[in-house]
C-alpha atoms as a PDB file:
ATOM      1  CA  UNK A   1      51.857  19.181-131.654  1.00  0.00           C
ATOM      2  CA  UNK A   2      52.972  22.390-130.435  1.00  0.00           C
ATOM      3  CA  UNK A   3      54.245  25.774-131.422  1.00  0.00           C
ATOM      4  CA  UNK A   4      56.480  26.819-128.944  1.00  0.00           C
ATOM      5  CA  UNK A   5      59.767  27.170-127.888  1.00  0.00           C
ATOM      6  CA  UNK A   6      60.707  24.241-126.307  1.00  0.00           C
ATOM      7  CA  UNK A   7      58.212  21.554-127.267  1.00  0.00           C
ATOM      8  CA  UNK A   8      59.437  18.691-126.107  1.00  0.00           C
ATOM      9  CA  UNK A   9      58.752  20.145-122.598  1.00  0.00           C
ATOM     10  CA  UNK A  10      54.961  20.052-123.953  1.00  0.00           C
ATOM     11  CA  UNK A  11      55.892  16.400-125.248  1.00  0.00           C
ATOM     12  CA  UNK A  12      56.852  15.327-121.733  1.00  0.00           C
ATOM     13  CA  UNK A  13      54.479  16.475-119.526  1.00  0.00           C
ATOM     14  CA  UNK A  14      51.985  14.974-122.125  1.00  0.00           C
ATOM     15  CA  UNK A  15      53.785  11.478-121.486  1.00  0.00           C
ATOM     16  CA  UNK A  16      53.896  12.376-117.468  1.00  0.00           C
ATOM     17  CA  UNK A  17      49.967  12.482-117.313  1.00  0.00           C
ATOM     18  CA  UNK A  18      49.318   9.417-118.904  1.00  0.00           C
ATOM     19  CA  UNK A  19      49.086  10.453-122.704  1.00  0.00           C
ATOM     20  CA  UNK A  20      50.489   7.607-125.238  1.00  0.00           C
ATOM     21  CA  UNK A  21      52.465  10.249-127.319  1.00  0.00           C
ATOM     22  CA  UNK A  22      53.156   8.258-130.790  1.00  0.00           C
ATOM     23  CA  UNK A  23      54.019  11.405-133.072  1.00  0.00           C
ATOM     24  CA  UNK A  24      55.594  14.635-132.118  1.00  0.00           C
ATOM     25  CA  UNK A  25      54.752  17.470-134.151  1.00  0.00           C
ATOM     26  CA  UNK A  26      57.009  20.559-133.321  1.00  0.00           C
ATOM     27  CA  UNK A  27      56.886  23.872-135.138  1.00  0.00           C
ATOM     28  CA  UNK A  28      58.304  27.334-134.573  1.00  0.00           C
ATOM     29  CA  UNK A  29      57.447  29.546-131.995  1.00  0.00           C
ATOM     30  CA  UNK A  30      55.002  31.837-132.739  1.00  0.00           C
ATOM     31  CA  UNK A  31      54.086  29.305-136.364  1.00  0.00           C
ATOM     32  CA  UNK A  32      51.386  31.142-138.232  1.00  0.00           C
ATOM     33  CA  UNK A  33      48.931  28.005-138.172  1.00  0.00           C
ATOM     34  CA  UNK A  34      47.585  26.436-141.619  1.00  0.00           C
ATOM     35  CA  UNK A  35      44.998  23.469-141.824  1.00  0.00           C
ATOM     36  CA  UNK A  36      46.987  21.484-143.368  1.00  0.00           C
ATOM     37  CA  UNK A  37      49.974  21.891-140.589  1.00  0.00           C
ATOM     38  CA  UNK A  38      47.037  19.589-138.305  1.00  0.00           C
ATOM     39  CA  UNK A  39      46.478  16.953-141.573  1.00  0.00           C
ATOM     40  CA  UNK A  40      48.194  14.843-139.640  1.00  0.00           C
ATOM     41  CA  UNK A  41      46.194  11.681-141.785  1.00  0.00           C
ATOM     42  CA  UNK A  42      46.802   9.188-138.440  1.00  0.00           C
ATOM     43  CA  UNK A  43      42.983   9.895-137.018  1.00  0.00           C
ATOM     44  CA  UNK A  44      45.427   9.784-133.691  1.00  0.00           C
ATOM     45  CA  UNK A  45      43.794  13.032-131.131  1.00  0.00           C
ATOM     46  CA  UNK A  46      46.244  15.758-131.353  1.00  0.00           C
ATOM     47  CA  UNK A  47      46.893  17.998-128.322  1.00  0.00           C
ATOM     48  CA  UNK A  48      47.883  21.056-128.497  1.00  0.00           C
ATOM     49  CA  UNK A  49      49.224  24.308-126.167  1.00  0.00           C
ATOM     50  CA  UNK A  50      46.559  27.181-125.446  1.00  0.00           C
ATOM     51  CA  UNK A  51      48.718  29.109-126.979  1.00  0.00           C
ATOM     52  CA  UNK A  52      48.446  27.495-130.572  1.00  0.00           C
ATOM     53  CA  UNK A  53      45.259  26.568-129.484  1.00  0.00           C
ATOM     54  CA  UNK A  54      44.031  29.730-130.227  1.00  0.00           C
ATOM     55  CA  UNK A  55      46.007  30.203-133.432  1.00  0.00           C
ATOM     56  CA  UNK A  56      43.811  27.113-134.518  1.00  0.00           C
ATOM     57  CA  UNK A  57      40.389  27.607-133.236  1.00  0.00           C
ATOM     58  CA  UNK A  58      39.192  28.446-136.780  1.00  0.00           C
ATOM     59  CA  UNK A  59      39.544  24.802-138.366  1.00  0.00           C
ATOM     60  CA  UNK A  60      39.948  22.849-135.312  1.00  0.00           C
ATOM     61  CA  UNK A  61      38.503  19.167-135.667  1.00  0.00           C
ATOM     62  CA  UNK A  62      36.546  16.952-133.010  1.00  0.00           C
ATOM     63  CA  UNK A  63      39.658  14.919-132.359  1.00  0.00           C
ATOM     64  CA  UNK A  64      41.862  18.211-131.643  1.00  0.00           C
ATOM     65  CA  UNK A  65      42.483  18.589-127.981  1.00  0.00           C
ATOM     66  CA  UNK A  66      43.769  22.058-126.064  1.00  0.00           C
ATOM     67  CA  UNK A  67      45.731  21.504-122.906  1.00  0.00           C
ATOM     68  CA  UNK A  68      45.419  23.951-120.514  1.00  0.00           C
ATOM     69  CA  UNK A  69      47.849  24.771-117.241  1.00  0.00           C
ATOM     70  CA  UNK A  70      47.485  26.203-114.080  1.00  0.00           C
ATOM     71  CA  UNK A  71      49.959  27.515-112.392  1.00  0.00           C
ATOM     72  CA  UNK A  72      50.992  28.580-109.116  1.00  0.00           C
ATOM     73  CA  UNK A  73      54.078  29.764-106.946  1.00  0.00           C
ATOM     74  CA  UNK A  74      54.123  29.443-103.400  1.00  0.00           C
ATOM     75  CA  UNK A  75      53.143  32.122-101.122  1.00  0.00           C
ATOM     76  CA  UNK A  76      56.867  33.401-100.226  1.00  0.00           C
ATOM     77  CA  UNK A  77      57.520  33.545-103.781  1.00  0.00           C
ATOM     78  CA  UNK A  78      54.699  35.524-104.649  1.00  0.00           C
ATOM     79  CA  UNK A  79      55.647  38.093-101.791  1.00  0.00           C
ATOM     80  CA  UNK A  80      59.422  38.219-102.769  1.00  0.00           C
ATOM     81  CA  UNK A  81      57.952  38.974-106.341  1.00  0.00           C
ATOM     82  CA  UNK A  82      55.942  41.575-104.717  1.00  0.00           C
ATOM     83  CA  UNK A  83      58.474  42.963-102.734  1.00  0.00           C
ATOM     84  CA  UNK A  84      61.226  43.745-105.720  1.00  0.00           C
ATOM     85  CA  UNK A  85      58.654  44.977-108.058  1.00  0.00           C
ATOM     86  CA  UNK A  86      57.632  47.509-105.507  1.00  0.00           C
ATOM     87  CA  UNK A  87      61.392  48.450-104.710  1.00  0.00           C
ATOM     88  CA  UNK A  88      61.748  48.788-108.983  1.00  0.00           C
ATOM     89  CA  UNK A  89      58.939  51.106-108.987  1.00  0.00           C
ATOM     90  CA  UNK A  90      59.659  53.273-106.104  1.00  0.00           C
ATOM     91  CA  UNK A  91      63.087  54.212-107.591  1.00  0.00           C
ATOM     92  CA  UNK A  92      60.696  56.005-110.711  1.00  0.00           C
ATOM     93  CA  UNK A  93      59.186  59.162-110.872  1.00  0.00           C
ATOM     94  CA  UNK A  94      55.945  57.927-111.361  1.00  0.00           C
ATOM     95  CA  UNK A  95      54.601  56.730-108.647  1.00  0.00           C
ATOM     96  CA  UNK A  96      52.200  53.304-108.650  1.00  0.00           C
ATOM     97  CA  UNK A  97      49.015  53.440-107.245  1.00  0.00           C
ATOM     98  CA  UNK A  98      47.354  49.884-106.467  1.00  0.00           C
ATOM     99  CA  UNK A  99      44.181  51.120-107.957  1.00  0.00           C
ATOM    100  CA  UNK A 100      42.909  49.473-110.861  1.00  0.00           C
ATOM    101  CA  UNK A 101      40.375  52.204-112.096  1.00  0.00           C
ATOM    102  CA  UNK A 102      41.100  54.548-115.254  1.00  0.00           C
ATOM    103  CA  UNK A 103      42.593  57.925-115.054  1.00  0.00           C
END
Protein backbone atom coordinates (compact mmCIF):
# COMPACT_ATOMS: atom_id res chain seq x y z
CA UNK A 1 0.00 0.00 0.00
CA UNK A 2 1.27 3.37 -0.14
CA UNK A 3 0.45 6.99 0.40
CA UNK A 4 2.24 8.84 -1.96
CA UNK A 5 2.26 10.51 -5.01
CA UNK A 6 3.03 8.21 -7.48
CA UNK A 7 2.50 4.74 -6.04
CA UNK A 8 2.79 2.63 -8.59
CA UNK A 9 6.51 3.65 -8.65
CA UNK A 10 6.40 2.01 -4.97
CA UNK A 11 4.36 -0.92 -6.72
CA UNK A 12 7.21 -1.53 -9.16
CA UNK A 13 10.18 -1.48 -7.44
CA UNK A 14 8.29 -3.85 -4.99
CA UNK A 15 7.82 -6.30 -8.09
CA UNK A 16 11.70 -5.47 -9.22
CA UNK A 17 13.07 -6.99 -5.86
CA UNK A 18 11.33 -10.04 -5.94
CA UNK A 19 7.98 -9.16 -4.04
CA UNK A 20 4.75 -11.16 -5.47
CA UNK A 21 2.57 -7.92 -5.43
CA UNK A 22 -1.20 -9.43 -5.60
CA UNK A 23 -3.15 -6.19 -4.35
CA UNK A 24 -2.26 -2.61 -4.79
CA UNK A 25 -3.49 -0.35 -2.28
CA UNK A 26 -2.96 3.39 -3.32
CA UNK A 27 -4.14 6.37 -1.32
CA UNK A 28 -3.54 10.10 -1.40
CA UNK A 29 -0.53 11.75 -0.70
CA UNK A 30 -0.13 12.84 2.53
CA UNK A 31 -3.63 10.18 3.59
CA UNK A 32 -4.27 10.76 7.25
CA UNK A 33 -3.92 6.89 8.13
CA UNK A 34 -6.97 4.93 9.86
CA UNK A 35 -6.80 1.16 11.01
CA UNK A 36 -9.16 0.18 9.07
CA UNK A 37 -7.41 1.76 5.72
CA UNK A 38 -4.70 -1.56 6.57
CA UNK A 39 -7.98 -4.17 7.16
CA UNK A 40 -7.01 -5.40 4.21
CA UNK A 41 -8.87 -9.09 5.45
CA UNK A 42 -6.28 -11.14 2.82
CA UNK A 43 -3.66 -12.07 5.88
CA UNK A 44 -1.31 -11.19 2.60
CA UNK A 45 2.08 -8.92 4.38
CA UNK A 46 1.52 -5.43 3.40
CA UNK A 47 4.49 -3.14 2.66
CA UNK A 48 4.47 0.05 3.05
CA UNK A 49 6.72 3.55 2.35
CA UNK A 50 8.65 5.07 5.49
CA UNK A 51 6.82 7.73 4.90
CA UNK A 52 3.29 6.17 5.75
CA UNK A 53 5.17 4.01 7.75
CA UNK A 54 5.31 6.39 10.27
CA UNK A 55 1.76 7.66 9.86
CA UNK A 56 0.97 3.94 10.93
CA UNK A 57 3.30 2.98 13.61
CA UNK A 58 0.47 3.28 16.17
CA UNK A 59 -1.67 0.11 15.02
CA UNK A 60 0.79 -1.52 12.87
CA UNK A 61 0.36 -5.47 12.82
CA UNK A 62 3.14 -8.32 12.74
CA UNK A 63 2.49 -8.89 9.07
CA UNK A 64 2.96 -4.99 8.19
CA UNK A 65 6.27 -4.42 6.55
CA UNK A 66 8.18 -0.74 6.12
CA UNK A 67 10.46 -0.46 3.15
CA UNK A 68 13.16 1.62 3.53
CA UNK A 69 15.60 3.34 0.64
CA UNK A 70 18.90 4.48 0.42
CA UNK A 71 19.91 6.68 -1.77
CA UNK A 72 22.82 8.05 -3.37
CA UNK A 73 24.08 10.38 -6.31
CA UNK A 74 27.35 10.08 -7.69
CA UNK A 75 30.19 12.10 -6.60
CA UNK A 76 30.06 14.79 -9.61
CA UNK A 77 26.54 15.22 -8.89
CA UNK A 78 26.89 15.87 -5.42
CA UNK A 79 29.66 18.58 -6.22
CA UNK A 80 27.59 20.25 -9.08
CA UNK A 81 24.80 20.36 -6.30
CA UNK A 82 27.33 21.90 -4.14
CA UNK A 83 28.62 24.19 -6.46
CA UNK A 84 25.07 26.05 -7.49
CA UNK A 85 23.86 26.14 -4.01
CA UNK A 86 26.94 28.01 -3.04
CA UNK A 87 26.66 30.40 -6.18
CA UNK A 88 22.59 30.89 -4.89
CA UNK A 89 23.80 31.85 -1.59
CA UNK A 90 26.60 34.10 -2.36
CA UNK A 91 24.28 36.38 -4.43
CA UNK A 92 22.35 37.05 -0.62
CA UNK A 93 23.13 39.31 1.94
CA UNK A 94 23.50 36.85 4.41
CA UNK A 95 26.29 35.19 4.18
CA UNK A 96 26.52 31.08 4.92
CA UNK A 97 28.85 29.89 7.22
CA UNK A 98 29.57 25.96 7.02
CA UNK A 99 29.33 25.79 10.72
CA UNK A 100 26.76 23.79 12.17
CA UNK A 101 26.78 25.24 15.82
CA UNK A 102 23.94 27.70 17.18
CA UNK A 103 24.16 31.39 17.13
Amino acid sequence: MAGIGNPDRFFRQLSRSGVSVKGKHSFADHHNFEPSDLDFDTGRDVFMTEKDAVKCERFAQSNHWCVTVDASISEGLSEKILELLEKKISRRKLKWIPNYSTF
